[in-house]
PDB file of N, CA and C in Angstrom:
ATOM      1  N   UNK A   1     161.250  66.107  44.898  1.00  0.00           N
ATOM      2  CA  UNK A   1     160.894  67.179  45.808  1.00  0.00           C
ATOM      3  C   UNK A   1     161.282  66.788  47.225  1.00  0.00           C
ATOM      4  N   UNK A   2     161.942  67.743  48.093  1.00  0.00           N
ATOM      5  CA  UNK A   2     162.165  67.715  49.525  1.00  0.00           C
ATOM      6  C   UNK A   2     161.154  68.021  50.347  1.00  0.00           C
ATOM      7  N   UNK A   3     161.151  67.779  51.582  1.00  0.00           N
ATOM      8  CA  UNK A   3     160.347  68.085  52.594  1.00  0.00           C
ATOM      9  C   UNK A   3     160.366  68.864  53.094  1.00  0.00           C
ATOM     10  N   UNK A   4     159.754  69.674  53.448  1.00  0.00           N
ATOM     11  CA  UNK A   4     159.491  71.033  54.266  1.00  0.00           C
ATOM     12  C   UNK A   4     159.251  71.060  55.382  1.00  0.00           C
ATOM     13  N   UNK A   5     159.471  72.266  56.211  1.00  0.00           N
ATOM     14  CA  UNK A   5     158.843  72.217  57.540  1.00  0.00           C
ATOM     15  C   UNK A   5     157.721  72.161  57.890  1.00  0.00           C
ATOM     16  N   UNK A   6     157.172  71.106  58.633  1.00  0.00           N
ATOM     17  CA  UNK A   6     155.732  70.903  58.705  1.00  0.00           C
ATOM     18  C   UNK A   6     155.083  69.861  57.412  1.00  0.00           C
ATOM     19  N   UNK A   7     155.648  69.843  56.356  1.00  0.00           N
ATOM     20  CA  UNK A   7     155.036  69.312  55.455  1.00  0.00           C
ATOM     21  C   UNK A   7     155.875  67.892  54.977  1.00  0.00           C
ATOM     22  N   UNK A   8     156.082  66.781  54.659  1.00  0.00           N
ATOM     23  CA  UNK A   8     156.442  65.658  54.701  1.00  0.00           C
ATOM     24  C   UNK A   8     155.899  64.998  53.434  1.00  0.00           C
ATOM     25  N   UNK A   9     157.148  64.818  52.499  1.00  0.00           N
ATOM     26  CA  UNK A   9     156.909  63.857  51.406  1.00  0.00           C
ATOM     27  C   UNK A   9     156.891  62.390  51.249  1.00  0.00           C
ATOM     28  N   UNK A  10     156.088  61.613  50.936  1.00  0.00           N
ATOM     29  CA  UNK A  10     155.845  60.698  51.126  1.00  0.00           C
ATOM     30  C   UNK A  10     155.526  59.695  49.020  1.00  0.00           C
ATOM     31  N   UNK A  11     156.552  58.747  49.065  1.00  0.00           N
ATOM     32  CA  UNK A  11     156.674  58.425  47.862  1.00  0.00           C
ATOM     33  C   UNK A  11     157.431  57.290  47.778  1.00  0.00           C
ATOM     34  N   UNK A  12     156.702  56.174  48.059  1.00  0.00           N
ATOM     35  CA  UNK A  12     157.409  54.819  47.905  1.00  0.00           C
ATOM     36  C   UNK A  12     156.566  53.932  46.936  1.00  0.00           C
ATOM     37  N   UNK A  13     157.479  53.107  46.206  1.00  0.00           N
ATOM     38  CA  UNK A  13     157.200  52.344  45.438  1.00  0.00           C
ATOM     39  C   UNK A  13     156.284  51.519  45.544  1.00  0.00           C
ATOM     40  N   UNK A  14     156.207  50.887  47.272  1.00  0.00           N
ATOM     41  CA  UNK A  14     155.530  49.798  47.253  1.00  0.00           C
ATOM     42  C   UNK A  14     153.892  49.706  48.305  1.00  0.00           C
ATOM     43  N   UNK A  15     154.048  51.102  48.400  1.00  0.00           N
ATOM     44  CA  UNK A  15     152.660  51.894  49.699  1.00  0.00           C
ATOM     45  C   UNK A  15     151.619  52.622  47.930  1.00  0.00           C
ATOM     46  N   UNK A  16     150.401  52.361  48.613  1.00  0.00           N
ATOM     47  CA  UNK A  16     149.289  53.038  47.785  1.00  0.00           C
ATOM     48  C   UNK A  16     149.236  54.647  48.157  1.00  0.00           C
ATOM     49  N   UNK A  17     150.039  55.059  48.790  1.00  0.00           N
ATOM     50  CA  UNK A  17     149.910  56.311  48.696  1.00  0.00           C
ATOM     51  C   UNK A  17     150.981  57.110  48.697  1.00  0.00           C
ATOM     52  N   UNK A  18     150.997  58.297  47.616  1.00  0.00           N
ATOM     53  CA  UNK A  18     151.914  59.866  47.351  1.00  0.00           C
ATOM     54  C   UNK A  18     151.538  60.543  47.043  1.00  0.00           C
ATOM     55  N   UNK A  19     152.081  61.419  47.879  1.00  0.00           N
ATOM     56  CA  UNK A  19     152.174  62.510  48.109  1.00  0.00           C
ATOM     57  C   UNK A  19     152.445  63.430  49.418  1.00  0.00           C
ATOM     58  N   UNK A  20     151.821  64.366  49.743  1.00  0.00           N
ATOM     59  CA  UNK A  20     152.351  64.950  51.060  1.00  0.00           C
ATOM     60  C   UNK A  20     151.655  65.305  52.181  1.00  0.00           C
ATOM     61  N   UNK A  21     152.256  64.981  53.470  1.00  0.00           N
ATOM     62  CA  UNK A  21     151.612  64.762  54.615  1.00  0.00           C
ATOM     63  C   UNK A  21     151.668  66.130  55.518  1.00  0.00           C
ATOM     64  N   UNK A  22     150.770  67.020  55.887  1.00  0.00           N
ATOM     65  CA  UNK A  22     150.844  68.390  56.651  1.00  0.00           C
ATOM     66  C   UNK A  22     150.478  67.903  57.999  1.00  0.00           C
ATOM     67  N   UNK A  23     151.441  68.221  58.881  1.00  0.00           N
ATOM     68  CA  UNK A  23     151.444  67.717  60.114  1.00  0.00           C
ATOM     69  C   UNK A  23     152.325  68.547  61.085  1.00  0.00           C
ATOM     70  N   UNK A  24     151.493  69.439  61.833  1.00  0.00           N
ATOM     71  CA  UNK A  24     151.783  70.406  63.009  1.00  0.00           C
ATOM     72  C   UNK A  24     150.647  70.404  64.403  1.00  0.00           C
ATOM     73  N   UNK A  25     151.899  71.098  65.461  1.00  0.00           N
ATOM     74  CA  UNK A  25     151.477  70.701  66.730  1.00  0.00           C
ATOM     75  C   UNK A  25     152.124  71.751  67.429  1.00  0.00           C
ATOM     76  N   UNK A  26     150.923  72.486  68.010  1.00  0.00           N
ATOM     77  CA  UNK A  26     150.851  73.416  68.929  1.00  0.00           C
ATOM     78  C   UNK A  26     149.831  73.408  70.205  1.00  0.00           C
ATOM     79  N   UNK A  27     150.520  73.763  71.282  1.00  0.00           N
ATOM     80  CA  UNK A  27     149.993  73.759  72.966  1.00  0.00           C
ATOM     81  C   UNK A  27     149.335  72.173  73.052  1.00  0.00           C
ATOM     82  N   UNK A  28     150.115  71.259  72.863  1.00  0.00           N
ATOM     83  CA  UNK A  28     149.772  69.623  72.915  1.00  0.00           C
ATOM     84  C   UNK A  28     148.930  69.015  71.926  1.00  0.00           C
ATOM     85  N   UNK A  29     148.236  69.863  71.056  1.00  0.00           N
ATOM     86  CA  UNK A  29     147.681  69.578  70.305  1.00  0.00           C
ATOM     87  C   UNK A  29     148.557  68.786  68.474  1.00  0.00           C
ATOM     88  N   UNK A  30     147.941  67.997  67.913  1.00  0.00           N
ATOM     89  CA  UNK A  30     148.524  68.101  66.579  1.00  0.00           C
ATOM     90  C   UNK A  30     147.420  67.305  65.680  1.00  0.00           C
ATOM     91  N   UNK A  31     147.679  68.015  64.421  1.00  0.00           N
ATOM     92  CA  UNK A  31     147.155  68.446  63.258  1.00  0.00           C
ATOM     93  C   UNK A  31     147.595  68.147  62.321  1.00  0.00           C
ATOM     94  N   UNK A  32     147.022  66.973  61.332  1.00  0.00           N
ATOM     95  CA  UNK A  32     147.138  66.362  60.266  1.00  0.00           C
ATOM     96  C   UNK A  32     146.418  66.104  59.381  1.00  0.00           C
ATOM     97  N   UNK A  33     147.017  66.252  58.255  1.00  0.00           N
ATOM     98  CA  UNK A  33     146.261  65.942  56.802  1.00  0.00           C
ATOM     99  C   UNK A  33     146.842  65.836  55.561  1.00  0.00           C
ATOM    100  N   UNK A  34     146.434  64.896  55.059  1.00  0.00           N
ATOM    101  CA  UNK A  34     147.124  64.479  53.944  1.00  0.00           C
ATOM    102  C   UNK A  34     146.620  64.692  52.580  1.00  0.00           C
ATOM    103  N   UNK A  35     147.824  64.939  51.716  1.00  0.00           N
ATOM    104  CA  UNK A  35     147.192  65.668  50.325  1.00  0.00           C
ATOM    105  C   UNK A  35     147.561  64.592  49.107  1.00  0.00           C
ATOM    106  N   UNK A  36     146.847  63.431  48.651  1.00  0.00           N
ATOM    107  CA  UNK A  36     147.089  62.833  47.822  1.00  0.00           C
ATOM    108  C   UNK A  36     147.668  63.454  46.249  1.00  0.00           C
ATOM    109  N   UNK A  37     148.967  63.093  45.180  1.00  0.00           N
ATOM    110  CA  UNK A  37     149.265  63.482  44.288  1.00  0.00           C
ATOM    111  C   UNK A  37     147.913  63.063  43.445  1.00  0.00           C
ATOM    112  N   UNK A  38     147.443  62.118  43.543  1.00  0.00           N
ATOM    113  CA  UNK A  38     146.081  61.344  42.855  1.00  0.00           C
ATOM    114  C   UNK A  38     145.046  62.647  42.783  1.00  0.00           C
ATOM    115  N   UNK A  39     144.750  62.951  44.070  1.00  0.00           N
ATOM    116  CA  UNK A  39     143.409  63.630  44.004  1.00  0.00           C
ATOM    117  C   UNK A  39     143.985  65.444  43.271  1.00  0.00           C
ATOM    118  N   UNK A  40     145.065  65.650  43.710  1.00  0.00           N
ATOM    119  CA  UNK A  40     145.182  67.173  43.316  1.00  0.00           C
ATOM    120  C   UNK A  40     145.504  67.318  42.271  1.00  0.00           C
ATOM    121  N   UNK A  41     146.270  66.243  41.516  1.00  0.00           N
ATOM    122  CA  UNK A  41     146.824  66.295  39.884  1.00  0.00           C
ATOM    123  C   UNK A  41     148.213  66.027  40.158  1.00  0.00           C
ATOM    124  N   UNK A  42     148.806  66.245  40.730  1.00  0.00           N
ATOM    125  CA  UNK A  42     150.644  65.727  40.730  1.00  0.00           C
ATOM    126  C   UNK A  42     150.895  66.263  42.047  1.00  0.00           C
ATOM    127  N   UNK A  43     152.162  65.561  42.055  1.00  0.00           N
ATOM    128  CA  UNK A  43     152.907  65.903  43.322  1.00  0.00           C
ATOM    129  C   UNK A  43     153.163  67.859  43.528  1.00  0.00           C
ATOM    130  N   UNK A  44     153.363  68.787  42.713  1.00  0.00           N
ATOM    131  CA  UNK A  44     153.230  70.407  42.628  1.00  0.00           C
ATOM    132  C   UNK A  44     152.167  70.781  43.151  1.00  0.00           C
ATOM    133  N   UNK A  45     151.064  69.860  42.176  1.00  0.00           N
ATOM    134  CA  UNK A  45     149.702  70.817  42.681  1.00  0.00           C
ATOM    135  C   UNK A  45     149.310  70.135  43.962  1.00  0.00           C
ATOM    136  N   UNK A  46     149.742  69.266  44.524  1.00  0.00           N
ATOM    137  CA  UNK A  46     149.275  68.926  45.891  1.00  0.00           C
ATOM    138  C   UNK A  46     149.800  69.668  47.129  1.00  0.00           C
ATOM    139  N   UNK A  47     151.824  69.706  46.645  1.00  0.00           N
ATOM    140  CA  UNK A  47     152.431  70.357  47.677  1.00  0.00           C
ATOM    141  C   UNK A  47     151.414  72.065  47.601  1.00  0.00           C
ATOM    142  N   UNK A  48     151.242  72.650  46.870  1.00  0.00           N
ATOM    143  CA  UNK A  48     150.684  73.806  47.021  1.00  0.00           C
ATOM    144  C   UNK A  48     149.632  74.143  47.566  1.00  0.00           C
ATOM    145  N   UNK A  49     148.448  73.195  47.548  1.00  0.00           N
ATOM    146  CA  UNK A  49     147.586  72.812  48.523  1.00  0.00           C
ATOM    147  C   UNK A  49     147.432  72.370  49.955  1.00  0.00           C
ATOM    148  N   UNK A  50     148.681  71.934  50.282  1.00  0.00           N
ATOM    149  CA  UNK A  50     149.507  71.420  51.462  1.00  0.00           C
ATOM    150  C   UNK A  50     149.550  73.272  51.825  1.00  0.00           C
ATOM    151  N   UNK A  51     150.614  73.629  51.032  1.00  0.00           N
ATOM    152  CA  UNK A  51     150.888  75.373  51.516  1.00  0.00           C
ATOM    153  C   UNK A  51     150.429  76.061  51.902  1.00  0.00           C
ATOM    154  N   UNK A  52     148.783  76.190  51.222  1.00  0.00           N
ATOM    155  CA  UNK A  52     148.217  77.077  51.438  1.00  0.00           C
ATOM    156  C   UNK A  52     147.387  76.640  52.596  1.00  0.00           C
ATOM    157  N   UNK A  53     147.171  75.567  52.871  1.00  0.00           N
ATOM    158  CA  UNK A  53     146.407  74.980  53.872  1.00  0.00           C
ATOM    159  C   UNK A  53     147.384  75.144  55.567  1.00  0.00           C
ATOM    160  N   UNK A  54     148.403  74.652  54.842  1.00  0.00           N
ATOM    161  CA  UNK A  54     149.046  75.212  56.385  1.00  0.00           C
ATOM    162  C   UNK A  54     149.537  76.640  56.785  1.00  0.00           C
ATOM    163  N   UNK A  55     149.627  77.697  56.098  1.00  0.00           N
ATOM    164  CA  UNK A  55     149.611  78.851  56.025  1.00  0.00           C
ATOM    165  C   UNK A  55     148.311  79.863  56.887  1.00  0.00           C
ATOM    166  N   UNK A  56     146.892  78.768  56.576  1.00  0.00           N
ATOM    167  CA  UNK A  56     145.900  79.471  57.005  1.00  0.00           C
ATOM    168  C   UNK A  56     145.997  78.582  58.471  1.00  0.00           C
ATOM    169  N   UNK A  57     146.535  77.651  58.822  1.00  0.00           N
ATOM    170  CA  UNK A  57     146.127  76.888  59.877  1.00  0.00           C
ATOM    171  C   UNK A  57     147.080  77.241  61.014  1.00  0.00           C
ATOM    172  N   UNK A  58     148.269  78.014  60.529  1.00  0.00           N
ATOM    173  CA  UNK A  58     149.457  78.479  61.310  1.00  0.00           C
ATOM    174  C   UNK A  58     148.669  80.387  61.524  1.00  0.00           C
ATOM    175  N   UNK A  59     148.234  80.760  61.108  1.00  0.00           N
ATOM    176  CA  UNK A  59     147.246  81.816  61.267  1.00  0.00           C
ATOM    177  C   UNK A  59     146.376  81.463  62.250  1.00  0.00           C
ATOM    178  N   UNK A  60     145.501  80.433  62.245  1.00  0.00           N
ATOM    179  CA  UNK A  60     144.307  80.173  63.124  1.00  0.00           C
ATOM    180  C   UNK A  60     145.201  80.045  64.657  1.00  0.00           C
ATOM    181  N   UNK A  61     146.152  79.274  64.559  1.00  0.00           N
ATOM    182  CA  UNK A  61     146.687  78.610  65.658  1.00  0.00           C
ATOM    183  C   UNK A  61     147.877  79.951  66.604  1.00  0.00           C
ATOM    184  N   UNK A  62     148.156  80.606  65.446  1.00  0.00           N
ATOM    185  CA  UNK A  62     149.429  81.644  66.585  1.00  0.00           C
ATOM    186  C   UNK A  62     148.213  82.482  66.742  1.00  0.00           C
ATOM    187  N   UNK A  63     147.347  83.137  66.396  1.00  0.00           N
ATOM    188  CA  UNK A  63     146.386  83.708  67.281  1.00  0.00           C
ATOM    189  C   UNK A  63     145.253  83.553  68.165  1.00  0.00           C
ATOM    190  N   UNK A  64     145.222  82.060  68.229  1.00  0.00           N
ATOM    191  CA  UNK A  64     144.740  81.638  69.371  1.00  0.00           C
ATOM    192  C   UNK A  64     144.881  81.736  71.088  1.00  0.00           C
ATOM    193  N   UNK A  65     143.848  82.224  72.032  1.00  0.00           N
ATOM    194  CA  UNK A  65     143.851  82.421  72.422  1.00  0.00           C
ATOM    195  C   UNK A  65     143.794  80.862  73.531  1.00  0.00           C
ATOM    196  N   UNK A  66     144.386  80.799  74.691  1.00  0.00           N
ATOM    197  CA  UNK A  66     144.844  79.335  75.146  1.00  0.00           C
ATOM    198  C   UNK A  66     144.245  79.691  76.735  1.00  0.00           C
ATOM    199  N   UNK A  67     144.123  78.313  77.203  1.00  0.00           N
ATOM    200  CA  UNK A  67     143.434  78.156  78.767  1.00  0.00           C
ATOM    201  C   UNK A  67     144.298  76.887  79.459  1.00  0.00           C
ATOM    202  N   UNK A  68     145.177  77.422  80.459  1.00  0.00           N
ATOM    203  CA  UNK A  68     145.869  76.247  81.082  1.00  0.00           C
ATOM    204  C   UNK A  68     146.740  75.486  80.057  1.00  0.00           C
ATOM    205  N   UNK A  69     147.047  76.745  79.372  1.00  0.00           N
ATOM    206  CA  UNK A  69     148.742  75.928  77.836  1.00  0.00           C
ATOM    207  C   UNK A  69     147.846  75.281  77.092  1.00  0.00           C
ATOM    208  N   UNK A  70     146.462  75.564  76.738  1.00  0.00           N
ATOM    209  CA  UNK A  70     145.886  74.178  75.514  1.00  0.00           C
ATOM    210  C   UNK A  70     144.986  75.012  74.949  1.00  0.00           C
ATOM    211  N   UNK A  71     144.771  74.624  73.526  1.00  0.00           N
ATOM    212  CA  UNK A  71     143.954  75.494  72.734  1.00  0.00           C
ATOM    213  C   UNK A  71     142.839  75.640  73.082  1.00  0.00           C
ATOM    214  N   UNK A  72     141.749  76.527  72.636  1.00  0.00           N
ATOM    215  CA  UNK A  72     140.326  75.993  73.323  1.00  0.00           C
ATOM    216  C   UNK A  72     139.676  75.373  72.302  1.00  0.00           C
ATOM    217  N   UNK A  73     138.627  74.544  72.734  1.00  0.00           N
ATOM    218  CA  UNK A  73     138.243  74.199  72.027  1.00  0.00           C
ATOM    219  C   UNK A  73     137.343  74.487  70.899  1.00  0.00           C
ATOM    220  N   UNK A  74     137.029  75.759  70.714  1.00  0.00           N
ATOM    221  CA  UNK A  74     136.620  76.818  69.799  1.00  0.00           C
ATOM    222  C   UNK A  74     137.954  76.805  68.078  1.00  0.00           C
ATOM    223  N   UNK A  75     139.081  77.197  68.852  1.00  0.00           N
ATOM    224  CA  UNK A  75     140.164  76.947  68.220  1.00  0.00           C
ATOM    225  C   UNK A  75     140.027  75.650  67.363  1.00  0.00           C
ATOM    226  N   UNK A  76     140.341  74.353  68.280  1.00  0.00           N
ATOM    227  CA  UNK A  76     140.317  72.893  68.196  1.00  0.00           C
ATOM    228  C   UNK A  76     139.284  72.984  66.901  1.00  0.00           C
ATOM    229  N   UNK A  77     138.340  73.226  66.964  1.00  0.00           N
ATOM    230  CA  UNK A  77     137.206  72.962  65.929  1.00  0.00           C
ATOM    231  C   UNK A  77     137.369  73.864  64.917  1.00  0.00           C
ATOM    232  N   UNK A  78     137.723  75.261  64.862  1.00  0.00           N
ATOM    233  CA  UNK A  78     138.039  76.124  63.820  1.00  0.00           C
ATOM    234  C   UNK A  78     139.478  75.468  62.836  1.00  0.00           C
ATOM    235  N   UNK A  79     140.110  75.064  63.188  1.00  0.00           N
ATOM    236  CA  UNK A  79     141.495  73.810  62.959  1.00  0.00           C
ATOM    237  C   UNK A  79     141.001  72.471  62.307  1.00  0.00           C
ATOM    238  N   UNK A  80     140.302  72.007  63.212  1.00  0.00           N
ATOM    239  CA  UNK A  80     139.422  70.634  62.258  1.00  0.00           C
ATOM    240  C   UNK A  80     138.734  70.835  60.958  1.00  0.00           C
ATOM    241  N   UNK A  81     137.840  72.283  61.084  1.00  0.00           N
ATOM    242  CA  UNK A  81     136.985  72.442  59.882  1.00  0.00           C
ATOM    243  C   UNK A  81     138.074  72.628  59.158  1.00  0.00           C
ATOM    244  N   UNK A  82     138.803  73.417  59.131  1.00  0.00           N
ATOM    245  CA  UNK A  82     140.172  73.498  58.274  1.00  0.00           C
ATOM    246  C   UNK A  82     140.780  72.277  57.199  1.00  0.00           C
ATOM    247  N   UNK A  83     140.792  71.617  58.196  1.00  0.00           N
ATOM    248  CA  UNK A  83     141.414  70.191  57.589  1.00  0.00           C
ATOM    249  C   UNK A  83     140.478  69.478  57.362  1.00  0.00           C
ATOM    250  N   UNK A  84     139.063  70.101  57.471  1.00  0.00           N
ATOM    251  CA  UNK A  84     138.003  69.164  56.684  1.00  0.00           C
ATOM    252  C   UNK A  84     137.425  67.821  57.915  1.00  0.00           C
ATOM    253  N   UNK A  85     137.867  67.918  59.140  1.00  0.00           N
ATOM    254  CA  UNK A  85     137.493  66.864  59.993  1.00  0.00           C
ATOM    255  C   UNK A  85     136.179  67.803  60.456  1.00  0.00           C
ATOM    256  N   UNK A  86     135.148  66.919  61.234  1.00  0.00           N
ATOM    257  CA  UNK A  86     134.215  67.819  61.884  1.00  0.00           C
ATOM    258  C   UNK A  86     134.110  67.072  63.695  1.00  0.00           C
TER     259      UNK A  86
END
């Protein structure tokens, strides 16, 4: 599997971890999270989880409303819960 925009495959022989890395950045901000092949069932069902996750997070983020070019932090936290950070 190739890498996508925003989304980054990750699969080496000799690192404890594969699968794929979702990683975007808007008004200085950036946003990451990683989708283990381990935890989702294979490398498919992870990238798709990757998809749908950045799909809703590219939603949160182009309709955000911004103060001095930077998200607010309303945003910032609606984005974190997203990716499961608090």
């Amino acid at each position: 599997m190739k890498s996508k925009k925003n989304l980054t495959r990750f699969t080496y022989e000799s690192a404890a971890f594969e699968g794929w890395r979702l990683c975007i950045s808007r008004a200085g901000s950036t946003f990451t999270k990683y989708f283990p092949d381990k935890k989702y069932g294979g490398p498919k069902k992870a990238l798709d989880a990757a998809e749908i996750i950045l799909e809703e997070l590219k939603i949160i983020l182009n309709g955000a409303k911004r103060v001095n070019g930077k998200l607010t932090p309303a945003t910032q936290k609606k984005a974190d819960g997203l990716l499961g950070k608090s």
